[in-house]
PDB file of N, CA and C in Angstrom:
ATOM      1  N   UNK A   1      -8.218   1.682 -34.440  1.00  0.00           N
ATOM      2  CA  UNK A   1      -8.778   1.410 -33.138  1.00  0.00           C
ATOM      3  C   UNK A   1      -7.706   1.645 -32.073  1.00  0.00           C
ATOM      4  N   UNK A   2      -8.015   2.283 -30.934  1.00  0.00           N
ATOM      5  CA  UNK A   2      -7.092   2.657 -30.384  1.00  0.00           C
ATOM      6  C   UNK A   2      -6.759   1.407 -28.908  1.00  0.00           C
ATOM      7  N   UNK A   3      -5.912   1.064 -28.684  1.00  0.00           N
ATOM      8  CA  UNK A   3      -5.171   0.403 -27.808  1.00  0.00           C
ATOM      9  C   UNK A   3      -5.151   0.604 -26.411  1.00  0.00           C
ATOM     10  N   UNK A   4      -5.293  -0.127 -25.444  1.00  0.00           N
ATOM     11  CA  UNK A   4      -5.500   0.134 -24.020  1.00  0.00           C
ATOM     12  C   UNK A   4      -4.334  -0.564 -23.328  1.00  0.00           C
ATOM     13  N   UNK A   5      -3.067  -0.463 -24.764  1.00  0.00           N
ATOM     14  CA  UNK A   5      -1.975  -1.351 -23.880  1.00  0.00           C
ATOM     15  C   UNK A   5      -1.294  -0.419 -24.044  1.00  0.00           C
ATOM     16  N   UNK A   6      -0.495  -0.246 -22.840  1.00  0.00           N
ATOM     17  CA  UNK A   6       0.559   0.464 -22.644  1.00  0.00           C
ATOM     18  C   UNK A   6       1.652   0.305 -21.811  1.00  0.00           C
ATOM     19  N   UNK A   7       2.108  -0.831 -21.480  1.00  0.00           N
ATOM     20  CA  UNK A   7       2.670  -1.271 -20.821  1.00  0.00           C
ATOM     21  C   UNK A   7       3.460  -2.735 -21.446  1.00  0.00           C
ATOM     22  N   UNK A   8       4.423  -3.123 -21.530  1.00  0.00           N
ATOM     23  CA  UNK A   8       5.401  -3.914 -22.192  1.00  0.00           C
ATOM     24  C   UNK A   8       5.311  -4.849 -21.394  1.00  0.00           C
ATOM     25  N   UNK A   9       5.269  -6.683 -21.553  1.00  0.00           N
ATOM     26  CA  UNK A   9       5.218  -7.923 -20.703  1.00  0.00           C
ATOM     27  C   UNK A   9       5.866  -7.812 -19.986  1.00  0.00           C
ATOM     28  N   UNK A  10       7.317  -7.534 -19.768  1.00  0.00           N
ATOM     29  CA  UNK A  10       7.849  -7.139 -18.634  1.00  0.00           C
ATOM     30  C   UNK A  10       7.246  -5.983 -17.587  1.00  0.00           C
ATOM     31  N   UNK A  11       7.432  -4.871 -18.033  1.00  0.00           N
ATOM     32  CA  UNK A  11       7.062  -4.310 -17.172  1.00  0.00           C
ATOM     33  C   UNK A  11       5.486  -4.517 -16.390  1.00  0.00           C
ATOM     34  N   UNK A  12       4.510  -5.065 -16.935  1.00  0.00           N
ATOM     35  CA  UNK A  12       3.127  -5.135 -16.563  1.00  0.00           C
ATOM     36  C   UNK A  12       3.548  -6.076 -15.417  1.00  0.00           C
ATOM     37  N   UNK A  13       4.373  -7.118 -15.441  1.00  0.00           N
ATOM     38  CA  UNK A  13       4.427  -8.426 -14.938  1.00  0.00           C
ATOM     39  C   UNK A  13       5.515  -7.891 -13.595  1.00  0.00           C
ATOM     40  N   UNK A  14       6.594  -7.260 -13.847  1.00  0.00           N
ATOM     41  CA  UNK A  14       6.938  -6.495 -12.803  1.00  0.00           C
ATOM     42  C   UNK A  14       6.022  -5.735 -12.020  1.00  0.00           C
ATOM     43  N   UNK A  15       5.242  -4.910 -12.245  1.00  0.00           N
ATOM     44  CA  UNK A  15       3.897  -4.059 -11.447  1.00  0.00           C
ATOM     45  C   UNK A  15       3.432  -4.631 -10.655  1.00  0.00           C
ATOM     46  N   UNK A  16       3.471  -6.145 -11.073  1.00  0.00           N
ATOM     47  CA  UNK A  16       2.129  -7.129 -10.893  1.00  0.00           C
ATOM     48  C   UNK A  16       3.012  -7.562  -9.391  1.00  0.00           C
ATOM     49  N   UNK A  17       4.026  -8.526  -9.361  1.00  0.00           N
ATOM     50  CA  UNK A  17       4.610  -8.633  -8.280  1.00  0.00           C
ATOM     51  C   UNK A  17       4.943  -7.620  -7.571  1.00  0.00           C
ATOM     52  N   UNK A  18       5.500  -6.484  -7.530  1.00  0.00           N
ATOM     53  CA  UNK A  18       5.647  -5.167  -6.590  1.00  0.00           C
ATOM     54  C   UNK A  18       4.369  -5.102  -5.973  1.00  0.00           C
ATOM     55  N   UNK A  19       3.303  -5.087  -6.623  1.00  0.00           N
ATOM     56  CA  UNK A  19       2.144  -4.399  -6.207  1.00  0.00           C
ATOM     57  C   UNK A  19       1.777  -5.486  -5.015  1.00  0.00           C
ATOM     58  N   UNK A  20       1.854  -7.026  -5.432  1.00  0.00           N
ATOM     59  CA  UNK A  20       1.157  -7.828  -4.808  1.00  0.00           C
ATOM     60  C   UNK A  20       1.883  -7.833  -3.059  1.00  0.00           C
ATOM     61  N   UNK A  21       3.775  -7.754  -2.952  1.00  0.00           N
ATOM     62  CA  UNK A  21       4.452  -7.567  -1.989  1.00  0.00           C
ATOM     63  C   UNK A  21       4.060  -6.110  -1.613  1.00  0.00           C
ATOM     64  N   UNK A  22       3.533  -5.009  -2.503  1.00  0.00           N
ATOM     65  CA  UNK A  22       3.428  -3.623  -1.344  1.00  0.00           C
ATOM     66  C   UNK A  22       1.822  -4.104  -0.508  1.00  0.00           C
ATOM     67  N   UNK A  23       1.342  -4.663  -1.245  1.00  0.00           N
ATOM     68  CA  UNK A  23      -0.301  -5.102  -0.516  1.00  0.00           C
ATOM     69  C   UNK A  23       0.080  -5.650   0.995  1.00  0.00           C
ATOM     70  N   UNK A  24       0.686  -7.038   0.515  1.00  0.00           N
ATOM     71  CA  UNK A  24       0.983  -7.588   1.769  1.00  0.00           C
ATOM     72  C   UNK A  24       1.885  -6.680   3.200  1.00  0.00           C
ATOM     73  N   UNK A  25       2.852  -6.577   2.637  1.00  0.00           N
ATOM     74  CA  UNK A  25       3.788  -5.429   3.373  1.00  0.00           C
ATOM     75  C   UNK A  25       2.890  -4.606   4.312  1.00  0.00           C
ATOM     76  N   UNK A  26       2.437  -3.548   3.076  1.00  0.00           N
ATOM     77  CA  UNK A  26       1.450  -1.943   3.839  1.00  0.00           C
ATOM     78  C   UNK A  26       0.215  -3.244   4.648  1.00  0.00           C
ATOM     79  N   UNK A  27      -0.375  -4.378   4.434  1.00  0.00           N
ATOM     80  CA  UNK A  27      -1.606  -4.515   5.280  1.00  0.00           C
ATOM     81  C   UNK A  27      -0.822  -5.368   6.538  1.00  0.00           C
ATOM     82  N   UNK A  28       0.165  -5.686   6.484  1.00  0.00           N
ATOM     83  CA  UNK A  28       0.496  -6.075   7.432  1.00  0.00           C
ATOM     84  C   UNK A  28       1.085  -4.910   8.463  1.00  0.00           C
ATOM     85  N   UNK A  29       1.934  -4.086   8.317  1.00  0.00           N
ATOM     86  CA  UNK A  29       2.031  -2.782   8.719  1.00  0.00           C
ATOM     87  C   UNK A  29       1.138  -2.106   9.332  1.00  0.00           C
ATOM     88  N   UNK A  30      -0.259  -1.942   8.943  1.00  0.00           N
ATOM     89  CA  UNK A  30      -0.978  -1.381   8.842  1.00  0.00           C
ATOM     90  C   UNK A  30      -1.952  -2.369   9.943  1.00  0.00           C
ATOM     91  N   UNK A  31      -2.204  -3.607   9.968  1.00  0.00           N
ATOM     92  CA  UNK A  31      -2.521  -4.544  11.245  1.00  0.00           C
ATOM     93  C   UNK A  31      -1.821  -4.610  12.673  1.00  0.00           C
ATOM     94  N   UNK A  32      -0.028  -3.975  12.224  1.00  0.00           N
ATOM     95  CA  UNK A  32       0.110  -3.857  13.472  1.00  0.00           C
ATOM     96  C   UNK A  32       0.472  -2.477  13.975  1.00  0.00           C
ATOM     97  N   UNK A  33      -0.134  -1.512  13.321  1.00  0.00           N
ATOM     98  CA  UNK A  33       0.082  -0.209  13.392  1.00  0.00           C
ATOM     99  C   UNK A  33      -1.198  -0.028  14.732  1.00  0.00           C
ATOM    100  N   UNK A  34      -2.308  -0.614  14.211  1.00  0.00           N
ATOM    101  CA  UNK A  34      -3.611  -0.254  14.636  1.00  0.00           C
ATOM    102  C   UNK A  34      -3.932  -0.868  15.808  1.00  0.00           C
ATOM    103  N   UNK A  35      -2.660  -2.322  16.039  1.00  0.00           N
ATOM    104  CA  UNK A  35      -2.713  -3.283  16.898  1.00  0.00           C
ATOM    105  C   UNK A  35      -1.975  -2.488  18.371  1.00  0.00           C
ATOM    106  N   UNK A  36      -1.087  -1.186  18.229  1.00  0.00           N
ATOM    107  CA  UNK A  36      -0.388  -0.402  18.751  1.00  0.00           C
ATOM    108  C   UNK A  36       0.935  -1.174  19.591  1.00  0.00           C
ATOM    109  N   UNK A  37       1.920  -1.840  18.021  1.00  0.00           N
ATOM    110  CA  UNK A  37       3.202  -2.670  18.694  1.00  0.00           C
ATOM    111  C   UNK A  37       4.120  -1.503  18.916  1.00  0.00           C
ATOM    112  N   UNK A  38       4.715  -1.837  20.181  1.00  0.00           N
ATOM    113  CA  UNK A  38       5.764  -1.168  20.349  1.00  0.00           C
ATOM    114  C   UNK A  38       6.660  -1.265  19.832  1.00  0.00           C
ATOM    115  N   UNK A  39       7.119  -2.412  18.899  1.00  0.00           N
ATOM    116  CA  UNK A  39       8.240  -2.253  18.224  1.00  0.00           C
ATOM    117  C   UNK A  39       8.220  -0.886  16.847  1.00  0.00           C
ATOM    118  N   UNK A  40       7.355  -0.537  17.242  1.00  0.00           N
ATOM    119  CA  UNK A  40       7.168   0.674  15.849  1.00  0.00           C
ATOM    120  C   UNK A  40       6.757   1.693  16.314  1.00  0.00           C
ATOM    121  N   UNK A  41       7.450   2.067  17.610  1.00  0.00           N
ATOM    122  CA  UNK A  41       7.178   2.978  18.068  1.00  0.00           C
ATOM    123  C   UNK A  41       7.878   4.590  17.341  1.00  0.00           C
ATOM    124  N   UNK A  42       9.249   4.310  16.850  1.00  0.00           N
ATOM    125  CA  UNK A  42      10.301   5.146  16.243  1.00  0.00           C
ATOM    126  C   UNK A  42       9.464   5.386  15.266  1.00  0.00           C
ATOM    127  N   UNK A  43       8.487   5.061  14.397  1.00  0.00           N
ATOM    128  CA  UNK A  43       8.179   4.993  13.105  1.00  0.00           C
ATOM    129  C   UNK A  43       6.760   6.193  13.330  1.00  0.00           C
ATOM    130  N   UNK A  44       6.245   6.787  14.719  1.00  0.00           N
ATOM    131  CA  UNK A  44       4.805   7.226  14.822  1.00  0.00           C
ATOM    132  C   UNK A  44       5.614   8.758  15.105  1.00  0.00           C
ATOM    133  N   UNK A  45       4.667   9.385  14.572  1.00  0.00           N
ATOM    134  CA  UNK A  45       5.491  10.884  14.183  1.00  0.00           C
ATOM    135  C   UNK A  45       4.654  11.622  15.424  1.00  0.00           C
ATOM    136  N   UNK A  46       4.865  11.379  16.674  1.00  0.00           N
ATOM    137  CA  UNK A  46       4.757  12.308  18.242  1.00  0.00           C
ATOM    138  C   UNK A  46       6.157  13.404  18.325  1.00  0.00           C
ATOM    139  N   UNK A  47       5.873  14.482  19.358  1.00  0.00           N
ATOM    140  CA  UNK A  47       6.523  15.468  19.714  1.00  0.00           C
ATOM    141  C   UNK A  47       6.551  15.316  21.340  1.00  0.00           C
ATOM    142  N   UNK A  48       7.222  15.815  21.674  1.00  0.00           N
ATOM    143  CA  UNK A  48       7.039  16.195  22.811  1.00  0.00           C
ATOM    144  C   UNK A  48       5.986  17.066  23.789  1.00  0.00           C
ATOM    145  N   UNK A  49       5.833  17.834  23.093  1.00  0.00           N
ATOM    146  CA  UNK A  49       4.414  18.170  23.555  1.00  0.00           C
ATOM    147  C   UNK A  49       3.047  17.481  23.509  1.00  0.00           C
ATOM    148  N   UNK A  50       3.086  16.381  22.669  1.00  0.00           N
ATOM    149  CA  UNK A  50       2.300  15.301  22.545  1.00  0.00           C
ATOM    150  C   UNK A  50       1.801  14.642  24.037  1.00  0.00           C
ATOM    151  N   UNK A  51       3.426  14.641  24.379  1.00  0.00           N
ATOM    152  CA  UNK A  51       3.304  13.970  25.725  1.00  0.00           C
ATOM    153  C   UNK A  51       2.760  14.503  27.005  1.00  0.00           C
ATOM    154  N   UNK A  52       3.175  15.941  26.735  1.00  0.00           N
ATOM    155  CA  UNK A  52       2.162  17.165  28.124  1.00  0.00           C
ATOM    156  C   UNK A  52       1.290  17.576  27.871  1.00  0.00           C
ATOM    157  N   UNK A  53       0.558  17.899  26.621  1.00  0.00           N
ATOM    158  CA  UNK A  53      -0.402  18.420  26.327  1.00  0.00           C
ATOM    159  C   UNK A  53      -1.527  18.140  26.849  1.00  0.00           C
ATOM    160  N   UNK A  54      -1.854  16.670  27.021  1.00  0.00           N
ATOM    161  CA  UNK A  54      -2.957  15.977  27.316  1.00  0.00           C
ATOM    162  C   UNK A  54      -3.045  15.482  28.665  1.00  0.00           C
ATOM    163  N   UNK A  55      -4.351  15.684  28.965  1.00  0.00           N
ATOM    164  CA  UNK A  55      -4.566  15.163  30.259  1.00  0.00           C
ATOM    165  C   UNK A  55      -4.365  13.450  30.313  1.00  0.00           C
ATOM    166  N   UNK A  56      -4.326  12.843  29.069  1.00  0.00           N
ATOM    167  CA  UNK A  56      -3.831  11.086  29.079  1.00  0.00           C
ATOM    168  C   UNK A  56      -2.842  11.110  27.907  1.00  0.00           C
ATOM    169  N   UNK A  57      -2.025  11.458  27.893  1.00  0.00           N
ATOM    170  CA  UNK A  57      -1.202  11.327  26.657  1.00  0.00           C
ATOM    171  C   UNK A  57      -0.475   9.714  25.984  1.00  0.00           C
ATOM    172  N   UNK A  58      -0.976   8.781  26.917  1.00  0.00           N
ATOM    173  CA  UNK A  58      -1.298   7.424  26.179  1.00  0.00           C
ATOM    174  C   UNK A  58      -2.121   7.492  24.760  1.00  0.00           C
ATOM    175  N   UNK A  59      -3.177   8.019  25.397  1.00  0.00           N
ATOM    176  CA  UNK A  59      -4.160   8.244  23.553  1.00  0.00           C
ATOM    177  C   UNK A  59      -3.791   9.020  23.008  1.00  0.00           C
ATOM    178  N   UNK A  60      -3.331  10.209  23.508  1.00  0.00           N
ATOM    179  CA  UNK A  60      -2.810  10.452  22.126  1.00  0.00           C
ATOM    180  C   UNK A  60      -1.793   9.871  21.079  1.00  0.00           C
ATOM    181  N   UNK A  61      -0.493   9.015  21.686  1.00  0.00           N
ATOM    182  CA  UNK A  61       0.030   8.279  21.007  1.00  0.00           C
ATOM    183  C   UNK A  61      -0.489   7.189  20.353  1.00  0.00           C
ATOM    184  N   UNK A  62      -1.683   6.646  20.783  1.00  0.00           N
ATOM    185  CA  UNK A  62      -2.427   5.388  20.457  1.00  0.00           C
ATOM    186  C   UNK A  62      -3.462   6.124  19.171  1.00  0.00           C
ATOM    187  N   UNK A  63      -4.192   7.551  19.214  1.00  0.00           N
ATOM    188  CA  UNK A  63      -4.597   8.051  17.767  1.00  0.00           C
ATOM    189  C   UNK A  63      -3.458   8.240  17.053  1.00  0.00           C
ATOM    190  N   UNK A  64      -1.866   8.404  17.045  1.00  0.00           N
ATOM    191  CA  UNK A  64      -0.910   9.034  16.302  1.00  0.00           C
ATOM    192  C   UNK A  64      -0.745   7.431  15.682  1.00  0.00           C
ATOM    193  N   UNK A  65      -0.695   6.497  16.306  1.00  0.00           N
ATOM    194  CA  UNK A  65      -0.939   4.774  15.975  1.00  0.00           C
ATOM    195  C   UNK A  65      -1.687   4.453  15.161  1.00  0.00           C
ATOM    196  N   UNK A  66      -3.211   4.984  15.769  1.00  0.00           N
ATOM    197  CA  UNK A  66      -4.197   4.534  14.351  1.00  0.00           C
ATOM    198  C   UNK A  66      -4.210   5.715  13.244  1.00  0.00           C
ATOM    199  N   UNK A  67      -3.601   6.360  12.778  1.00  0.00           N
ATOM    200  CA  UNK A  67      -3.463   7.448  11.710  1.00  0.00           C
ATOM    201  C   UNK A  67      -2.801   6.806  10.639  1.00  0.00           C
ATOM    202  N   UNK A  68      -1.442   6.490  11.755  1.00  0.00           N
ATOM    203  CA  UNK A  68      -0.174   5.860  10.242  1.00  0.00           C
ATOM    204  C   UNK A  68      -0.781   4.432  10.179  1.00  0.00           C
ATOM    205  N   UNK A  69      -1.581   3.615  10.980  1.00  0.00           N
ATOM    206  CA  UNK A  69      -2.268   2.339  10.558  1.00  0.00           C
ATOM    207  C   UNK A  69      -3.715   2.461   9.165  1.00  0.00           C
ATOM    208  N   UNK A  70      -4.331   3.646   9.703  1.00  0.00           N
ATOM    209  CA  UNK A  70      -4.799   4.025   8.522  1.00  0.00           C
ATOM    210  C   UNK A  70      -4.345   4.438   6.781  1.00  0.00           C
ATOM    211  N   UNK A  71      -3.244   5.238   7.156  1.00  0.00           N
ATOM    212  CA  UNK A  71      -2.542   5.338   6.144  1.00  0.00           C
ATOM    213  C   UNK A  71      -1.877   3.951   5.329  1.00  0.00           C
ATOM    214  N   UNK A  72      -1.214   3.286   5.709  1.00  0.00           N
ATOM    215  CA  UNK A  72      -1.214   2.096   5.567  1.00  0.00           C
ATOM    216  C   UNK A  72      -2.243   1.628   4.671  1.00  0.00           C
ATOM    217  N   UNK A  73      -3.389   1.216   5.348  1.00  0.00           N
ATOM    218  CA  UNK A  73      -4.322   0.759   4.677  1.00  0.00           C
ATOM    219  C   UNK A  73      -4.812   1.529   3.317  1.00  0.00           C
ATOM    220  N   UNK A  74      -4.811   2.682   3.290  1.00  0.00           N
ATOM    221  CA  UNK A  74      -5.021   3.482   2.281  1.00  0.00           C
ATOM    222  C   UNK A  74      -3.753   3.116   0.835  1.00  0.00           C
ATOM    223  N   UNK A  75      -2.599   3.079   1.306  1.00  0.00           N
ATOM    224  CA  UNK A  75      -1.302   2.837   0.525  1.00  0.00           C
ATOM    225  C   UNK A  75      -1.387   1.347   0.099  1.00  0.00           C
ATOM    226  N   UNK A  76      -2.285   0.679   1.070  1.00  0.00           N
ATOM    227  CA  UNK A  76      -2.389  -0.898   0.215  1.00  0.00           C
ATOM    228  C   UNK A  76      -3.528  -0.542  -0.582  1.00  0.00           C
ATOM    229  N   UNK A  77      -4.422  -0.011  -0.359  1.00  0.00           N
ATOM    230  CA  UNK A  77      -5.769  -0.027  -1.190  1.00  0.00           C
ATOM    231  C   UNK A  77      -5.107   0.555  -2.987  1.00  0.00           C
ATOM    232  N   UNK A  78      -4.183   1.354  -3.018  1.00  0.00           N
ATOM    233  CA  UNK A  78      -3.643   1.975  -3.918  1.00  0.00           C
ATOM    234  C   UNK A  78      -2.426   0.947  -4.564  1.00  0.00           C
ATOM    235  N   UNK A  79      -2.512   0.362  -3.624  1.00  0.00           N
ATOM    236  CA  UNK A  79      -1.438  -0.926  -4.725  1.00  0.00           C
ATOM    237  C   UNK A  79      -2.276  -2.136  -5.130  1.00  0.00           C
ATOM    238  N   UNK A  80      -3.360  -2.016  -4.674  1.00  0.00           N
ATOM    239  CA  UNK A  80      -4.337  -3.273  -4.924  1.00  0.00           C
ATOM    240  C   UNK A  80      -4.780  -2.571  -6.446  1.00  0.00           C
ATOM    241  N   UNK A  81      -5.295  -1.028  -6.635  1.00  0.00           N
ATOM    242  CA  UNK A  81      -5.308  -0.006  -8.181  1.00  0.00           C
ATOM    243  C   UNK A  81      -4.664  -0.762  -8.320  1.00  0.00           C
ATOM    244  N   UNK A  82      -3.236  -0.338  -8.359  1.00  0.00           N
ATOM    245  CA  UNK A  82      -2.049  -0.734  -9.501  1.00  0.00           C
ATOM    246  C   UNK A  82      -1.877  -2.036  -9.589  1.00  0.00           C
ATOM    247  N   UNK A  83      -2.396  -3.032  -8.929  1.00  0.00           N
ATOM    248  CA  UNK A  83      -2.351  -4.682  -9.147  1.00  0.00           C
ATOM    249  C   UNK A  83      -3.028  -4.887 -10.490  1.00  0.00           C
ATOM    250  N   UNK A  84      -4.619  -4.250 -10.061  1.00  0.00           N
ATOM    251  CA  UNK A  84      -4.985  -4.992 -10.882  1.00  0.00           C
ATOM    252  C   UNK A  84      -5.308  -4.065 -12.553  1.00  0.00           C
ATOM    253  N   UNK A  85      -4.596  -2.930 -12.326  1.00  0.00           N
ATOM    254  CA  UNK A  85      -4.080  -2.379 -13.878  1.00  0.00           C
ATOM    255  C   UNK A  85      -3.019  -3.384 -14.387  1.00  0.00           C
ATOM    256  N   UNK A  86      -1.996  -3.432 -13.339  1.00  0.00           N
ATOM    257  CA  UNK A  86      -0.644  -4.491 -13.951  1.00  0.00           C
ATOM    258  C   UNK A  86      -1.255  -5.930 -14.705  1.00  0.00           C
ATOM    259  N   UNK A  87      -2.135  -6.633 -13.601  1.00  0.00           N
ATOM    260  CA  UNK A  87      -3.169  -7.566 -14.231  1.00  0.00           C
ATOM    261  C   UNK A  87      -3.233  -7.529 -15.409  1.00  0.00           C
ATOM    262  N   UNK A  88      -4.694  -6.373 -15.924  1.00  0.00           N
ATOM    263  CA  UNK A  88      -5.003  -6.166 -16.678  1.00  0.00           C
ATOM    264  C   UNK A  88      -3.742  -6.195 -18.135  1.00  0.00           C
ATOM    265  N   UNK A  89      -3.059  -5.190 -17.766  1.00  0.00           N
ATOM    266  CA  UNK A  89      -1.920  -5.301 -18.837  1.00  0.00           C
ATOM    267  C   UNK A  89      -1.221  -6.658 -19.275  1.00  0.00           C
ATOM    268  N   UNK A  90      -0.973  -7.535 -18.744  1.00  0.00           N
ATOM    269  CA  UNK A  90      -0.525  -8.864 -18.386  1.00  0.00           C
ATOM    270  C   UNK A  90      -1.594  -9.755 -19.362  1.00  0.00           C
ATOM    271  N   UNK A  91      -2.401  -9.720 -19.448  1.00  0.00           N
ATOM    272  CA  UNK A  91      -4.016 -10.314 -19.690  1.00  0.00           C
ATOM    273  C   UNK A  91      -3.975  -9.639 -21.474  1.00  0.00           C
ATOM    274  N   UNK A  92      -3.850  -8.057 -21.785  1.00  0.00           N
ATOM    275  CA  UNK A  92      -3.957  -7.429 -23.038  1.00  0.00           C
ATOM    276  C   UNK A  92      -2.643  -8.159 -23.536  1.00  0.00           C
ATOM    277  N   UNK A  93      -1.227  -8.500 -23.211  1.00  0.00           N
ATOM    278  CA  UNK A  93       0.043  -8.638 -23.485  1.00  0.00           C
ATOM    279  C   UNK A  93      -0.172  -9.913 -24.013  1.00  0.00           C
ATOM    280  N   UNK A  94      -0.904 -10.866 -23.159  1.00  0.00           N
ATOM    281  CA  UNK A  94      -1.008 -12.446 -23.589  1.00  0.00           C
ATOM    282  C   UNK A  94      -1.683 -11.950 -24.765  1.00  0.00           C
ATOM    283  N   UNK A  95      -2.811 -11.521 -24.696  1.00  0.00           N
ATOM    284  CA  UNK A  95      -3.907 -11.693 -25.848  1.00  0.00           C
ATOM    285  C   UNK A  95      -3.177 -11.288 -27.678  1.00  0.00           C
ATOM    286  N   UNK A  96      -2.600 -10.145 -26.541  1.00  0.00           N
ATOM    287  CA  UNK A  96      -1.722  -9.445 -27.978  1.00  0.00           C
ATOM    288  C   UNK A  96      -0.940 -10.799 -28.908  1.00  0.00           C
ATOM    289  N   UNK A  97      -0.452 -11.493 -27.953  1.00  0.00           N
ATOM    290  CA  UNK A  97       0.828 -12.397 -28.568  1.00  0.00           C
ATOM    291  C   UNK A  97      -0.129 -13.841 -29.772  1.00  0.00           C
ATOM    292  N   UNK A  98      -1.157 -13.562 -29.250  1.00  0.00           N
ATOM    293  CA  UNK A  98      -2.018 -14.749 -30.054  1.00  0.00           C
ATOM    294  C   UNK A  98      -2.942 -14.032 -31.385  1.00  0.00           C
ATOM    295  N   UNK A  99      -2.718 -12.992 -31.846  1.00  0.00           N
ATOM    296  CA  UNK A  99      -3.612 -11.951 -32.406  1.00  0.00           C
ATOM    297  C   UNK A  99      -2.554 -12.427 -33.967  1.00  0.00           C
ATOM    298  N   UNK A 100      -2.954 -12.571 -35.046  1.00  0.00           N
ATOM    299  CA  UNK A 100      -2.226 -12.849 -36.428  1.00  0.00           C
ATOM    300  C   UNK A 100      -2.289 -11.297 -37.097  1.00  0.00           C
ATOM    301  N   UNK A 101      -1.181 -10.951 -37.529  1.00  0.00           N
ATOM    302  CA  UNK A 101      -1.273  -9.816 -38.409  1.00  0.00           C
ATOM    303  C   UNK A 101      -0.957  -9.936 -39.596  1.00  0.00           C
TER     304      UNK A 101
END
């Protein structure tokens, strides 16, 4: 019968915390990405022409805002995956340890 563990108690249990701090991290990031803080302004990938191009070039920095706030959210949604694989592994690892051979 083939096995759906692949991952060692340590490492599952490591996944498990990384994943749970990248969740928090990227959705918090990602709340004030969309919230448009200026302290993260260095972090929004504009040009200079960004700034003349447009007849309001406020929005355009404020869509270049909600992009990487989106992204964000996308990069937590993908550690919330890997949470709850790490979970899962964590859950097969216990079970394993109570199994008599």
């Amino acid at each position: 019968m083939a096995s759906l563990l692949f991952c060692g108690p340590k490492l599952a249990a490591c996944g498990l915390v990384l994943s749970i701090w990248g969740v928090i991290m990227l959705a918090m990031l990602g709340i004030f990405f969309t919230t448009h803080s200026a302290v993260l302004i260095e972090d929004v990938p504009f040009t200079e022409e960004d700034m003349h191009n447009q007849q309001t070039p406020l929005q355009g920095i404020y869509d270049l805002y909600n992009k990487v706030g989106y992204n964000c959210f996308i990069a937590a949604a993908i550690y919330v995956a890997i949470g709850f694989l790490s979970f899962c592994q964590v859950r097969l690892n216990k079970r394993k340890e109570y199994l008599v051979h």
